[in-house]
PDB file of N, CA and C in Angstrom:
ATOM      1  N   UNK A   1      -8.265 -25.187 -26.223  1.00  0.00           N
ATOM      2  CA  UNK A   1      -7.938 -24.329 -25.102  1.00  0.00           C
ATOM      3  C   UNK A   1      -7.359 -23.032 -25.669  1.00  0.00           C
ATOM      4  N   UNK A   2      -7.736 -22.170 -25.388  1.00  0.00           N
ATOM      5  CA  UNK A   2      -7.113 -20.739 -25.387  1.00  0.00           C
ATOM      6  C   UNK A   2      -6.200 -20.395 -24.758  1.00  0.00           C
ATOM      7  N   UNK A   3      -5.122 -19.560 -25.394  1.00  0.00           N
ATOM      8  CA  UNK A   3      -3.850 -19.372 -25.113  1.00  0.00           C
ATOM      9  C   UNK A   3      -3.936 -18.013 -24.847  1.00  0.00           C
ATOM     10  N   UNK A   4      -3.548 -17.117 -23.722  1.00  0.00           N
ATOM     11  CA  UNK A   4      -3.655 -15.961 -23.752  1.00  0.00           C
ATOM     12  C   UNK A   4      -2.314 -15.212 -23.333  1.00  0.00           C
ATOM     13  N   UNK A   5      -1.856 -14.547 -23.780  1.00  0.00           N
ATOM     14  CA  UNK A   5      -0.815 -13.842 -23.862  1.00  0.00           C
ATOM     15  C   UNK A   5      -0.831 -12.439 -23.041  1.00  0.00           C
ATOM     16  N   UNK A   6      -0.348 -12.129 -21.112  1.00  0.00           N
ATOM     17  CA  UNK A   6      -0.548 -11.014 -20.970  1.00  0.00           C
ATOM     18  C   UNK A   6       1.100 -10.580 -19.654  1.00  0.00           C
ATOM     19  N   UNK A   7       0.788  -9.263 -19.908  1.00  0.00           N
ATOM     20  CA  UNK A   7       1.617  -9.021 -18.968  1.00  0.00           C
ATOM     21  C   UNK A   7       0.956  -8.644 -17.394  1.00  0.00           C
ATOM     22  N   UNK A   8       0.997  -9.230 -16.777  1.00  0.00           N
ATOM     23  CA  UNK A   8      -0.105  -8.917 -15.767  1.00  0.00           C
ATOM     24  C   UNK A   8      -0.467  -7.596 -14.521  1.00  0.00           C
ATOM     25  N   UNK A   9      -1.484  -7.513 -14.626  1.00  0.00           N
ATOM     26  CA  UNK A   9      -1.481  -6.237 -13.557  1.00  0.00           C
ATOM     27  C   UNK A   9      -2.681  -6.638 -12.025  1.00  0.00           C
ATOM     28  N   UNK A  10      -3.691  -7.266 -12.717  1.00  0.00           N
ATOM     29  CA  UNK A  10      -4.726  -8.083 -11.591  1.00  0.00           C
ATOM     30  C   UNK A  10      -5.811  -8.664 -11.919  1.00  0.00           C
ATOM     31  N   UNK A  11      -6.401  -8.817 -11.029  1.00  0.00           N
ATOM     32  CA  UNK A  11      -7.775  -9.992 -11.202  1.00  0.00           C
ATOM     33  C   UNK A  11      -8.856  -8.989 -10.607  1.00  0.00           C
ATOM     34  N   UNK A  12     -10.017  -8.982 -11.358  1.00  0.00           N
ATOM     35  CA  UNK A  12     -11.236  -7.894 -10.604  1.00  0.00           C
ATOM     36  C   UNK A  12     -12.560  -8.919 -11.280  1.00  0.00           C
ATOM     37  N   UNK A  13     -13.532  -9.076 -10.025  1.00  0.00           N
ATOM     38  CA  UNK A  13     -14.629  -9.977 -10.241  1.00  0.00           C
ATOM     39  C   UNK A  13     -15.946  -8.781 -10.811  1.00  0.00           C
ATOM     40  N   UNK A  14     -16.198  -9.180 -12.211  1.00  0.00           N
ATOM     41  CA  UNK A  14     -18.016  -8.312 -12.384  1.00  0.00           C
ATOM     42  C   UNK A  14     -18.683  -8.809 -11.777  1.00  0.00           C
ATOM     43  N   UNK A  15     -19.395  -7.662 -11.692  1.00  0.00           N
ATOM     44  CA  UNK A  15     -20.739  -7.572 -11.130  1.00  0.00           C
ATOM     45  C   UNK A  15     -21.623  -9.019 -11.714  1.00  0.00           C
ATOM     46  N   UNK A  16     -21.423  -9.013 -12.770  1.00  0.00           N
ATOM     47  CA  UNK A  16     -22.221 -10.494 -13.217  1.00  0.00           C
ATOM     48  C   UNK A  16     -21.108 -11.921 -12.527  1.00  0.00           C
ATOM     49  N   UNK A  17     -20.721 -11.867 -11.657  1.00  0.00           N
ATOM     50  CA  UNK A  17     -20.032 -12.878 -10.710  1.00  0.00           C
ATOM     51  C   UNK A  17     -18.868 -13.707 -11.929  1.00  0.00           C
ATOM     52  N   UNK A  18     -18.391 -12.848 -13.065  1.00  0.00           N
ATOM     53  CA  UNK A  18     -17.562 -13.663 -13.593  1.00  0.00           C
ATOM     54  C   UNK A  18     -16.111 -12.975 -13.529  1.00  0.00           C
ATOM     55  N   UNK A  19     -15.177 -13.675 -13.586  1.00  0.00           N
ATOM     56  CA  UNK A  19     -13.492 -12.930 -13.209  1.00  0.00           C
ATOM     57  C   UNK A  19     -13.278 -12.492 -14.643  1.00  0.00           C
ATOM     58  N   UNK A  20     -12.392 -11.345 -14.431  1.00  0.00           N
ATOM     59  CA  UNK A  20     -11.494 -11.008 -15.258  1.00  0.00           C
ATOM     60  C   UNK A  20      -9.899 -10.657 -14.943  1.00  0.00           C
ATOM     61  N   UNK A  21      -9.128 -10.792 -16.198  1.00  0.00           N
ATOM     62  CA  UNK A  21      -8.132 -10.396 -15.597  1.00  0.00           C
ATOM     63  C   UNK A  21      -7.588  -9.060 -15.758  1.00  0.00           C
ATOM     64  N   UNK A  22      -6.823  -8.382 -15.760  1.00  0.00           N
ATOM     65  CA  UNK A  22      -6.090  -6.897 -15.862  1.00  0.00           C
ATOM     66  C   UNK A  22      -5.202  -7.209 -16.730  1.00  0.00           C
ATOM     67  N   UNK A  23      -4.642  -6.861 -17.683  1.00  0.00           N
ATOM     68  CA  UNK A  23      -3.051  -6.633 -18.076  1.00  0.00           C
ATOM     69  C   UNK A  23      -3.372  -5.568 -18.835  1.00  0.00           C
ATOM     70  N   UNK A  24      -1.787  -5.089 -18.880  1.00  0.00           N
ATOM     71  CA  UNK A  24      -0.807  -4.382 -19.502  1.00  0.00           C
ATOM     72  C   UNK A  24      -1.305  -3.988 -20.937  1.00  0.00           C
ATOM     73  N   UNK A  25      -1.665  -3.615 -22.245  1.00  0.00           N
ATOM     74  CA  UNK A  25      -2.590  -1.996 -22.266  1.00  0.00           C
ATOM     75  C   UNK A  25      -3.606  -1.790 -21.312  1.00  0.00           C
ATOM     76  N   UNK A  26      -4.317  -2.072 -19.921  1.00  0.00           N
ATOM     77  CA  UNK A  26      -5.079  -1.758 -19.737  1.00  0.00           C
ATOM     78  C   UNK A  26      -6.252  -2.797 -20.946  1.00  0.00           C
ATOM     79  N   UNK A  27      -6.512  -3.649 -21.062  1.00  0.00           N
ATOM     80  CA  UNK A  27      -7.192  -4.744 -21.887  1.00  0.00           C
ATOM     81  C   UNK A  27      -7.878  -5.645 -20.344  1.00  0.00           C
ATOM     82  N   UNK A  28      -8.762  -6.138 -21.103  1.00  0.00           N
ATOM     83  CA  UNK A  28      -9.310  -7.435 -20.265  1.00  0.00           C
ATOM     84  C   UNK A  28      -9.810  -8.507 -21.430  1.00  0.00           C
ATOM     85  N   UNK A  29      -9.766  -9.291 -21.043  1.00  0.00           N
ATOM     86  CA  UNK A  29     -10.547 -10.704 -21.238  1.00  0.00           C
ATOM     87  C   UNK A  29     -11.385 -11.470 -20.173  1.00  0.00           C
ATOM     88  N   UNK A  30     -12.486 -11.516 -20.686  1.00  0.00           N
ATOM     89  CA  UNK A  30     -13.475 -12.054 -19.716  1.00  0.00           C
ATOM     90  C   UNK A  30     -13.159 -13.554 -19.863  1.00  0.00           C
ATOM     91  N   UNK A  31     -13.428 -14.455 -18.683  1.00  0.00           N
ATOM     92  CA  UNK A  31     -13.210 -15.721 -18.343  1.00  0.00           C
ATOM     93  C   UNK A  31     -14.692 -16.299 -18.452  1.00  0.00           C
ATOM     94  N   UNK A  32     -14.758 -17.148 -19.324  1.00  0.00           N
ATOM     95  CA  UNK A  32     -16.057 -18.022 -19.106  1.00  0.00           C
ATOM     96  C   UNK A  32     -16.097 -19.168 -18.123  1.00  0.00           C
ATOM     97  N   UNK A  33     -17.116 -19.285 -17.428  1.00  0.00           N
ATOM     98  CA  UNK A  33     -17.134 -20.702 -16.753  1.00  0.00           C
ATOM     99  C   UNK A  33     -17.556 -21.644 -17.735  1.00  0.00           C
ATOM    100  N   UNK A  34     -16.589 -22.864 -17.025  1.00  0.00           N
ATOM    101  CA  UNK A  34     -16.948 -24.283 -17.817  1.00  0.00           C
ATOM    102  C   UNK A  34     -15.348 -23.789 -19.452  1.00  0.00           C
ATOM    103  N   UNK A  35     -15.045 -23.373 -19.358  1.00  0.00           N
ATOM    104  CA  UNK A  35     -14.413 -22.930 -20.558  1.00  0.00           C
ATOM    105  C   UNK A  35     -12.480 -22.993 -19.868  1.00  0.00           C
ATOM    106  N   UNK A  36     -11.871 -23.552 -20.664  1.00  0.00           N
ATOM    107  CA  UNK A  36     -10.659 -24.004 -20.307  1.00  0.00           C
ATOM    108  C   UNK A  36      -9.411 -23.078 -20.687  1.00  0.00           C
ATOM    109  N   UNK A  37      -8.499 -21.988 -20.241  1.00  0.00           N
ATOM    110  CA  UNK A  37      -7.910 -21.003 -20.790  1.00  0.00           C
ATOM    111  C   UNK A  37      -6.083 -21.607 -20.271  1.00  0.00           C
ATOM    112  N   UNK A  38      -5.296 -21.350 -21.138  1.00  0.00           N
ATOM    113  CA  UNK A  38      -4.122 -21.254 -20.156  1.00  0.00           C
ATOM    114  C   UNK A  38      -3.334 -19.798 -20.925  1.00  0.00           C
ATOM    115  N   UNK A  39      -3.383 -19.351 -19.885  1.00  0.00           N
ATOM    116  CA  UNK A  39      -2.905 -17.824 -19.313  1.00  0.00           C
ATOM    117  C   UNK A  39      -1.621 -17.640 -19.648  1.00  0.00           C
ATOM    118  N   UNK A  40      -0.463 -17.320 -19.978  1.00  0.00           N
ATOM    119  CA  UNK A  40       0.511 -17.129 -20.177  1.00  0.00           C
ATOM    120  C   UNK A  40       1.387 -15.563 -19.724  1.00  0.00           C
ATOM    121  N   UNK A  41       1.816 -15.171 -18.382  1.00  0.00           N
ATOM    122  CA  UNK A  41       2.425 -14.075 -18.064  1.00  0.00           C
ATOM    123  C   UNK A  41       3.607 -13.742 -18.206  1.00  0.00           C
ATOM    124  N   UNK A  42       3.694 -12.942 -19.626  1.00  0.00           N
ATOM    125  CA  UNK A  42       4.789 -12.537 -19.888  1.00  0.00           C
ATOM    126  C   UNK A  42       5.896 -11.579 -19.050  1.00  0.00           C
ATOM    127  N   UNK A  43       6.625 -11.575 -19.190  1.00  0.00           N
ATOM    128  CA  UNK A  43       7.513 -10.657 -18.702  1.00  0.00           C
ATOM    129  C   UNK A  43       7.744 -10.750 -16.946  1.00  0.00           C
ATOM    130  N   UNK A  44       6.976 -11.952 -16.307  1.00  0.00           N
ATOM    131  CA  UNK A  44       7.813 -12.382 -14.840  1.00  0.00           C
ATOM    132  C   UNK A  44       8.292 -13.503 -14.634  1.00  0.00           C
ATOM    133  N   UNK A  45       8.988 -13.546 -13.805  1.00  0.00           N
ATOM    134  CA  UNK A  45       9.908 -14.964 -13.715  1.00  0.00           C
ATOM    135  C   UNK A  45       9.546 -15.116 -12.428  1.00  0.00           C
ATOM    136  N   UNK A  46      10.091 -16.484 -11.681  1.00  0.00           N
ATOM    137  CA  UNK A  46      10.585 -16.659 -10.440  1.00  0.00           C
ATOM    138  C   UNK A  46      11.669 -16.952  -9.997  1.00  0.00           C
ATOM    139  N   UNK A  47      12.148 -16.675  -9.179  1.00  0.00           N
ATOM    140  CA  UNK A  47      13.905 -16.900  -8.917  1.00  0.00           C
ATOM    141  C   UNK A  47      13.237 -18.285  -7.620  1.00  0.00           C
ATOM    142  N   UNK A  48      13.676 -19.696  -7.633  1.00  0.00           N
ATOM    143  CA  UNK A  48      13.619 -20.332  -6.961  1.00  0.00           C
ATOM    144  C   UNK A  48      15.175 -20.585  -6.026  1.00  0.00           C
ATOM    145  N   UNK A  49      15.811 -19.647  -6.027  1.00  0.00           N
ATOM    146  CA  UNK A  49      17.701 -19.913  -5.640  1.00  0.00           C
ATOM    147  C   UNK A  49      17.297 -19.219  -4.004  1.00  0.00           C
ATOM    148  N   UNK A  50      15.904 -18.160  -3.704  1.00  0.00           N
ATOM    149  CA  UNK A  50      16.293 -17.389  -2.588  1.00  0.00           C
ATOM    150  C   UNK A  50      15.178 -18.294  -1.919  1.00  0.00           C
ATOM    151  N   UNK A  51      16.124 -18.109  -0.008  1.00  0.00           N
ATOM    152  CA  UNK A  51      15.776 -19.213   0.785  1.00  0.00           C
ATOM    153  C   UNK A  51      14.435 -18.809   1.206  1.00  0.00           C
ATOM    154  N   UNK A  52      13.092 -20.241   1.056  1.00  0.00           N
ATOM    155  CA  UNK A  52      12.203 -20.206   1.732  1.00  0.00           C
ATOM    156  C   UNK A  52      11.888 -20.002   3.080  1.00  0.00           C
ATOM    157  N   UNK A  53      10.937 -19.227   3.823  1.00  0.00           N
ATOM    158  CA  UNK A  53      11.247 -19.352   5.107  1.00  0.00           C
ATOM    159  C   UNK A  53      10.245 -20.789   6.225  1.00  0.00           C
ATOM    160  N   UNK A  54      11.094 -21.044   7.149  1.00  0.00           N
ATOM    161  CA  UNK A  54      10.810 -22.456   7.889  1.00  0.00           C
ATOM    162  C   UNK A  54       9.678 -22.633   9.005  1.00  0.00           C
ATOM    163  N   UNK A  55       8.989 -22.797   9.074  1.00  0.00           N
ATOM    164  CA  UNK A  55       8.315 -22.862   9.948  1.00  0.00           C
ATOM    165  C   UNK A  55       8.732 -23.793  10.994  1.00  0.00           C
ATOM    166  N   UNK A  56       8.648 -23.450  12.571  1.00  0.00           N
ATOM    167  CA  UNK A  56       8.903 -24.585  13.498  1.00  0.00           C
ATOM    168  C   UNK A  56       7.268 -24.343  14.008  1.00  0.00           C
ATOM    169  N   UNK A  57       7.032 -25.977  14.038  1.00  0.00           N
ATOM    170  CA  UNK A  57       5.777 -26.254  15.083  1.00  0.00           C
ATOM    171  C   UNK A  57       6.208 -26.410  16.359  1.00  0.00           C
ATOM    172  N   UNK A  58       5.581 -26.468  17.498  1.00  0.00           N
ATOM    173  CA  UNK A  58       6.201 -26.440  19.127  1.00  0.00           C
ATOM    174  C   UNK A  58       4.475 -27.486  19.478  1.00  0.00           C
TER     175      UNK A  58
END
């Protein structure tokens, strides 16, 4: 599996129907199908401490 190291900016689909992603120089890496990657986004976190909001059903 490939390890990829990015700071992220977005996801944009080619024209040849395969994803890529965006990061930080301005770089891409193309995603193969059938091919197994784990992504690694540097430089964000999540704060899980601030309150989710609740849904009521009626």
């Amino acid at each position: 599996m490939k390890e990829i190291h990015v700071t992220f900016a977005g996801i944009e689909k080619a024209p040849d129907e395969q994803f890529s992603i965006i990061y930080i120089p301005e770089n891409r890496q193309v995603l193969l199908p059938g091919r197994r990657y784990k992504i690694v986004i540097d430089g964000l976190s999540y704060d899980e401490s601030k309150p989710k909001s609740q849904e009521t059903k009626q």
